[in-house]
Structures are given as C-alpha cells and as structure tokens.
N, C-alpha and C. Protein backbone atom coordinates (compact mmCIF):
# COMPACT_ATOMS: atom_id res chain seq x y z
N UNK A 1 38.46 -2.97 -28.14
CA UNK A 1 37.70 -1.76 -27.90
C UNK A 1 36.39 -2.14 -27.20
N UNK A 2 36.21 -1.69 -26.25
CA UNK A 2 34.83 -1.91 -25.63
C UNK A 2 33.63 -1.66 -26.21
N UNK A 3 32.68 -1.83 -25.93
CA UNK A 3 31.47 -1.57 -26.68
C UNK A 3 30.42 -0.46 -25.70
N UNK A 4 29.33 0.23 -26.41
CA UNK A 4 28.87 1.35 -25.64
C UNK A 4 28.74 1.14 -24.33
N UNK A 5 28.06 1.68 -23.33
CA UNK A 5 27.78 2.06 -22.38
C UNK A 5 26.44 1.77 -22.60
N UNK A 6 25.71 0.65 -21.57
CA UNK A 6 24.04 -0.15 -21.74
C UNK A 6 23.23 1.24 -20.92
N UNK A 7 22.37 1.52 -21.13
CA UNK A 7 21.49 1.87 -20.19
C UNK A 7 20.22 1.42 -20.15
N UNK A 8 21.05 0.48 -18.99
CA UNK A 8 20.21 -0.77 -18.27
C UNK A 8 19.37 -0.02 -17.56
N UNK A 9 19.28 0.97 -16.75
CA UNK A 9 18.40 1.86 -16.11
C UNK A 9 17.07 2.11 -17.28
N UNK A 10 17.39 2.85 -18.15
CA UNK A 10 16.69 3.00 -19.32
C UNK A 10 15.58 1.52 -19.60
N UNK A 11 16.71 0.18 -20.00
CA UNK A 11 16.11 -0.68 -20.24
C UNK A 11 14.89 -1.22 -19.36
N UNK A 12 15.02 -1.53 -18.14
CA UNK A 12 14.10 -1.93 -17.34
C UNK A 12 12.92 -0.77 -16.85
N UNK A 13 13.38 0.06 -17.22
CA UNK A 13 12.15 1.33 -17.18
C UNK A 13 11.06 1.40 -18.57
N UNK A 14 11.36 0.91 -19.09
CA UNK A 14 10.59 0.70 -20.43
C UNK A 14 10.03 -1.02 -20.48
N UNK A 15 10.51 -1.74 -19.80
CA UNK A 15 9.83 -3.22 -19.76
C UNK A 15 8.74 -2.86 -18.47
N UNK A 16 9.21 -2.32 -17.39
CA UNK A 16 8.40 -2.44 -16.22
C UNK A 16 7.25 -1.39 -16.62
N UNK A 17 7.23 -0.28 -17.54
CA UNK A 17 5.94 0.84 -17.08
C UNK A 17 5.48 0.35 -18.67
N UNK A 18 5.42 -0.49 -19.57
CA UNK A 18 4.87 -0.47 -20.86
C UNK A 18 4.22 -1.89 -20.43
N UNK A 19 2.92 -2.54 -21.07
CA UNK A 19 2.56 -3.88 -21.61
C UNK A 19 3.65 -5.09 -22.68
N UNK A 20 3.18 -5.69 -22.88
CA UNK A 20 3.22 -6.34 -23.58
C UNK A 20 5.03 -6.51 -24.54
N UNK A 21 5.90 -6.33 -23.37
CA UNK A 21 6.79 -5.63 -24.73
C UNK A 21 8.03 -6.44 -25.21
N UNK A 22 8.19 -6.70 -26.42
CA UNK A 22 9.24 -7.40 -26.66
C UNK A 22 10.38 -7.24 -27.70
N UNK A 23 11.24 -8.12 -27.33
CA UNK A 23 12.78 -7.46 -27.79
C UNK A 23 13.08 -7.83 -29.11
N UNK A 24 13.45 -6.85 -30.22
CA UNK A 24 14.19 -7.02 -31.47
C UNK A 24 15.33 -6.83 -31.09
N UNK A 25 16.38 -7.79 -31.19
CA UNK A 25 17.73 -7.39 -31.55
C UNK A 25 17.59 -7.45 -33.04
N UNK A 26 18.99 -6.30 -33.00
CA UNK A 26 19.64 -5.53 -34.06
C UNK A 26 21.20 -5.91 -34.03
N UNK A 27 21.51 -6.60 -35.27
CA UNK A 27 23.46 -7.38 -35.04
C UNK A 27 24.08 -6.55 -35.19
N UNK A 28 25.25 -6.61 -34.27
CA UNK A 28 26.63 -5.58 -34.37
C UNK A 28 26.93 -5.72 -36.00
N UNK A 29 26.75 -4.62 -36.47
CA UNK A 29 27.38 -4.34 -37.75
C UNK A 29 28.72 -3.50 -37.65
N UNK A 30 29.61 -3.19 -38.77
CA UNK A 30 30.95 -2.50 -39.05
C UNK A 30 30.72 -1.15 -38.13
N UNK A 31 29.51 -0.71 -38.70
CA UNK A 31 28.73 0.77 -38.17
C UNK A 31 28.22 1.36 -37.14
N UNK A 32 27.14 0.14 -36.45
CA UNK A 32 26.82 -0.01 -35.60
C UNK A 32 26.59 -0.69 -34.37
N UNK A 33 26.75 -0.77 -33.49
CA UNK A 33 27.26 -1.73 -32.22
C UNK A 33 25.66 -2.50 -32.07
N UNK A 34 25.64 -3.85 -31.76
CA UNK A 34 24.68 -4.57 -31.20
C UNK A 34 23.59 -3.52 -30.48
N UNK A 35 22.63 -3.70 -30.62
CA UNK A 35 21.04 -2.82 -29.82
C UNK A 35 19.88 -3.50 -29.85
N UNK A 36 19.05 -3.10 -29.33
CA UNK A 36 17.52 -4.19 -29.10
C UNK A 36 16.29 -2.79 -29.21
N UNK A 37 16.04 -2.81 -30.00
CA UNK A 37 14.10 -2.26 -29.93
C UNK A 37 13.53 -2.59 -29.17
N UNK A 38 13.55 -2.14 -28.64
CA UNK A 38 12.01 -2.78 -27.15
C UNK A 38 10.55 -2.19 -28.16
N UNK A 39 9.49 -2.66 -28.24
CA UNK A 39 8.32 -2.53 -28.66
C UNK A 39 7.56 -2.94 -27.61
N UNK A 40 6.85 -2.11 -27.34
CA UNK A 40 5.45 -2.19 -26.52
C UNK A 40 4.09 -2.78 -27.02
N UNK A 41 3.28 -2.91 -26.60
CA UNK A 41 2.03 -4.03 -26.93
C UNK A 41 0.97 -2.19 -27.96
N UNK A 42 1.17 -1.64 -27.19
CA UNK A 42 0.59 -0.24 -28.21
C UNK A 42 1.55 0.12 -29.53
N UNK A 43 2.75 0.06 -29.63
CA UNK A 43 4.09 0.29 -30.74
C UNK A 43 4.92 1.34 -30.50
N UNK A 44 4.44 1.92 -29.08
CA UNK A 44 5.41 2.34 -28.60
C UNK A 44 6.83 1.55 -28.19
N UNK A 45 8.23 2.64 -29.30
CA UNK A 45 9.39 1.48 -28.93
C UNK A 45 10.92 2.73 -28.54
N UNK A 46 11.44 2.05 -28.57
CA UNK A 46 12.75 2.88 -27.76
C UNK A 46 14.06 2.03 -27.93
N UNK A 47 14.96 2.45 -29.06
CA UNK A 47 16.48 1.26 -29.33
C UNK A 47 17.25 1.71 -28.12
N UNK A 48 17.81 0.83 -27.73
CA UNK A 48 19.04 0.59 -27.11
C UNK A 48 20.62 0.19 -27.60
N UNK A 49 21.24 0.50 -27.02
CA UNK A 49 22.60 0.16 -27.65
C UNK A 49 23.43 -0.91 -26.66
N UNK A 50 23.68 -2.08 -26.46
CA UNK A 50 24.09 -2.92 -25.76
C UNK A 50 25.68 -3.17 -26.01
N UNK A 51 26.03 -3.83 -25.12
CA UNK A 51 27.54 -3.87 -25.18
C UNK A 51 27.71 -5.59 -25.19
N UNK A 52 27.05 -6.27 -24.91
CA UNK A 52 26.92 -7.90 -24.95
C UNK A 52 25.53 -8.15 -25.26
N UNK A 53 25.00 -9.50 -25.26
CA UNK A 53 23.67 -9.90 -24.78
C UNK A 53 23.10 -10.37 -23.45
N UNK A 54 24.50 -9.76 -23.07
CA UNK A 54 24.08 -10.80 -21.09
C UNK A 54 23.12 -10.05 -20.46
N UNK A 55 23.15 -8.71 -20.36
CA UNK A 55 21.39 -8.24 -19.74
C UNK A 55 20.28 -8.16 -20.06
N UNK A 56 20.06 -8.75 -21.54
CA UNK A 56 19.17 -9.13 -22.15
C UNK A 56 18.99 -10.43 -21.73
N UNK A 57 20.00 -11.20 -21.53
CA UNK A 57 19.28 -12.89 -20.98
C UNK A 57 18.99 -12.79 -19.50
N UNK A 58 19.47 -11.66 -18.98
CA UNK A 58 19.00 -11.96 -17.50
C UNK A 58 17.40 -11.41 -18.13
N UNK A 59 17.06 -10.22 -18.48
CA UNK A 59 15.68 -9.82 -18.50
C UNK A 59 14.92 -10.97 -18.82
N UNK A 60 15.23 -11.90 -20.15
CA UNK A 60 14.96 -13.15 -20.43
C UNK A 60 14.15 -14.22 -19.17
N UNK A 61 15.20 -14.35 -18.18
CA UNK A 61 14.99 -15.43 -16.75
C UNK A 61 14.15 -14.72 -15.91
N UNK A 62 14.22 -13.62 -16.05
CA UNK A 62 13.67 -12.43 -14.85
C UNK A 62 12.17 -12.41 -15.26
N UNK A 63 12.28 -11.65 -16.50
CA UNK A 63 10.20 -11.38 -16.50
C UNK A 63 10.24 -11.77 -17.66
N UNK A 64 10.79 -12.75 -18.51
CA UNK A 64 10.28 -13.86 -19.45
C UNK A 64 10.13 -12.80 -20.68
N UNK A 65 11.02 -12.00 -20.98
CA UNK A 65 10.76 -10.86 -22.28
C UNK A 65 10.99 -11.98 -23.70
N UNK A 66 10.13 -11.53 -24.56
CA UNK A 66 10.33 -12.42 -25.80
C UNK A 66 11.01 -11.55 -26.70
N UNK A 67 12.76 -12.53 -27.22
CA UNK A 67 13.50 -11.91 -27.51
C UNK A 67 13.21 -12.24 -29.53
N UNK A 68 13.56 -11.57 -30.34
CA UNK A 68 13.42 -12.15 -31.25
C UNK A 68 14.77 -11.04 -32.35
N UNK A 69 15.20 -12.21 -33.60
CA UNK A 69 16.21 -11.58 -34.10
C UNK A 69 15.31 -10.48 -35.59
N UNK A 70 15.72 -9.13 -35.66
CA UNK A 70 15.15 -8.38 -36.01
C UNK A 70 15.94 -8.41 -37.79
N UNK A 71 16.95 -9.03 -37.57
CA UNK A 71 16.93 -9.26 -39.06
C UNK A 71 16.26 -10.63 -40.02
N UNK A 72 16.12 -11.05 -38.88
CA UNK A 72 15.28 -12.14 -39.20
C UNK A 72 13.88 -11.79 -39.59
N UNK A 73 13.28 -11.78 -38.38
CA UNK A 73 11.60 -11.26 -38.37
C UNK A 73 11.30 -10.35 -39.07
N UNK A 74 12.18 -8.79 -39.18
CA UNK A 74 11.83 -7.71 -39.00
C UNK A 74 11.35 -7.23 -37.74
N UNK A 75 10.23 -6.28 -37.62
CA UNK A 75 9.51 -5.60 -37.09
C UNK A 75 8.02 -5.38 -36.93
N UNK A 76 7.53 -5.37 -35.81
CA UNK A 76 6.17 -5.86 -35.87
C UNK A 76 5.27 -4.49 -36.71
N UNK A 77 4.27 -4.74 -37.20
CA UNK A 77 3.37 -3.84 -37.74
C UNK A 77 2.70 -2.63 -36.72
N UNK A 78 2.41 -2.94 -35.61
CA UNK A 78 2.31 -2.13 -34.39
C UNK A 78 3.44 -0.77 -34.45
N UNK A 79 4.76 -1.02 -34.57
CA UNK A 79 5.43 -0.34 -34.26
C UNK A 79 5.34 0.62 -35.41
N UNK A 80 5.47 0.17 -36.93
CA UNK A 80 5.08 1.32 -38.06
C UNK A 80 3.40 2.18 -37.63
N UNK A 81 2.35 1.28 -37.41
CA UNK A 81 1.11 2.16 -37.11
C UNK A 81 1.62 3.24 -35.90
N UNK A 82 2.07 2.83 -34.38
CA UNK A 82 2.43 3.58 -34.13
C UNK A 82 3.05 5.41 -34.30
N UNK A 83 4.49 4.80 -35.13
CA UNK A 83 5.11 5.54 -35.73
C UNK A 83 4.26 6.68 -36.76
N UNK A 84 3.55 6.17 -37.67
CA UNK A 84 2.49 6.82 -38.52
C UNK A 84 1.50 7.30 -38.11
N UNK A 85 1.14 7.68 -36.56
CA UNK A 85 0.18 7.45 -35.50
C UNK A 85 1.05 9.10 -35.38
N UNK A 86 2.11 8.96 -34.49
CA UNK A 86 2.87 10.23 -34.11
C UNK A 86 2.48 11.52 -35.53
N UNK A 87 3.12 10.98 -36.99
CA UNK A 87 3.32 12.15 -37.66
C UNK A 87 2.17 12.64 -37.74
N UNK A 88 0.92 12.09 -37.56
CA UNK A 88 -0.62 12.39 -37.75
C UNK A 88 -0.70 13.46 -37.08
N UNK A 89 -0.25 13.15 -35.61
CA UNK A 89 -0.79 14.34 -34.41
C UNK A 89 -0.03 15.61 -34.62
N UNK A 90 1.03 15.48 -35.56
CA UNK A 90 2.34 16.87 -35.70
C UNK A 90 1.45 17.80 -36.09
C-alpha cells in the first residue's frame, strides 16, 4: 500500500518564508503514516505527512534543515508558547 501523498510544495514553502526552522519527525505508527513538524524559530509549526524520508534528506543537502527524532527529543518549548500564544488572542 503506498503511503500518503507529500506536499512537498507545502513543505518548502514553510522552510523558505519562516526563520530558523527545524524538522521533528514523527514514526510511522499502525495509525499513522510517517510526518515531520516543521517548527519555526518564533513556534510557528505545520505537520506534514510523508510517504518516505527521501525529501526530507534532500532538504537536509539543500539548505542544511536540522532534522531531529521527535520521539526522542520531543518538542521544542517555542512551539507550546507559541501554541498558548494563539488561544490567548481567541
């Protein structure tokens, strides 16, 4: 069975118009297919749903994105202030 449909369009539109921004992958689980958090240097972030990791390693060679495993690390603190940032302004 194939895996989603990348939108690689999506992806590089969010590395090129944000700072600072770098990649959480998220592991293919039973549930959910492989994806990457992009986080921005403000905590602005945006998941993706990937179908491999191969356009993630080109972004890698291309503009040097720092990839990191999100079950590992977690998630940076930026991205919760962020997030808690939004419900403020509701």
């Amino acid at each position: 069975m194939p895996g989603p449909i990348e939108d690689r369009e999506g992806i590089l539109a969010f590395v090129t118009s944000r700072q600072g921004v770098e990649a959480y992958v998220e592991p293919r689980t039973v549930m959910h297919p492989l994806s990457v958090v992009l986080i921005a240097e403000d905590g602005v972030w945006k998941r993706f749903e990937l179908r491999d990791d191969a356009y993630l390693r080109e972004l890698v060679k291309e503009r040097g994105l720092r990839v990191l495993d999100a079950s590992r690390f977690g998630y940076p603190e930026r991205m919760k202030r962020h997030r808690e940032g939004e419900r403020d302004e509701a």
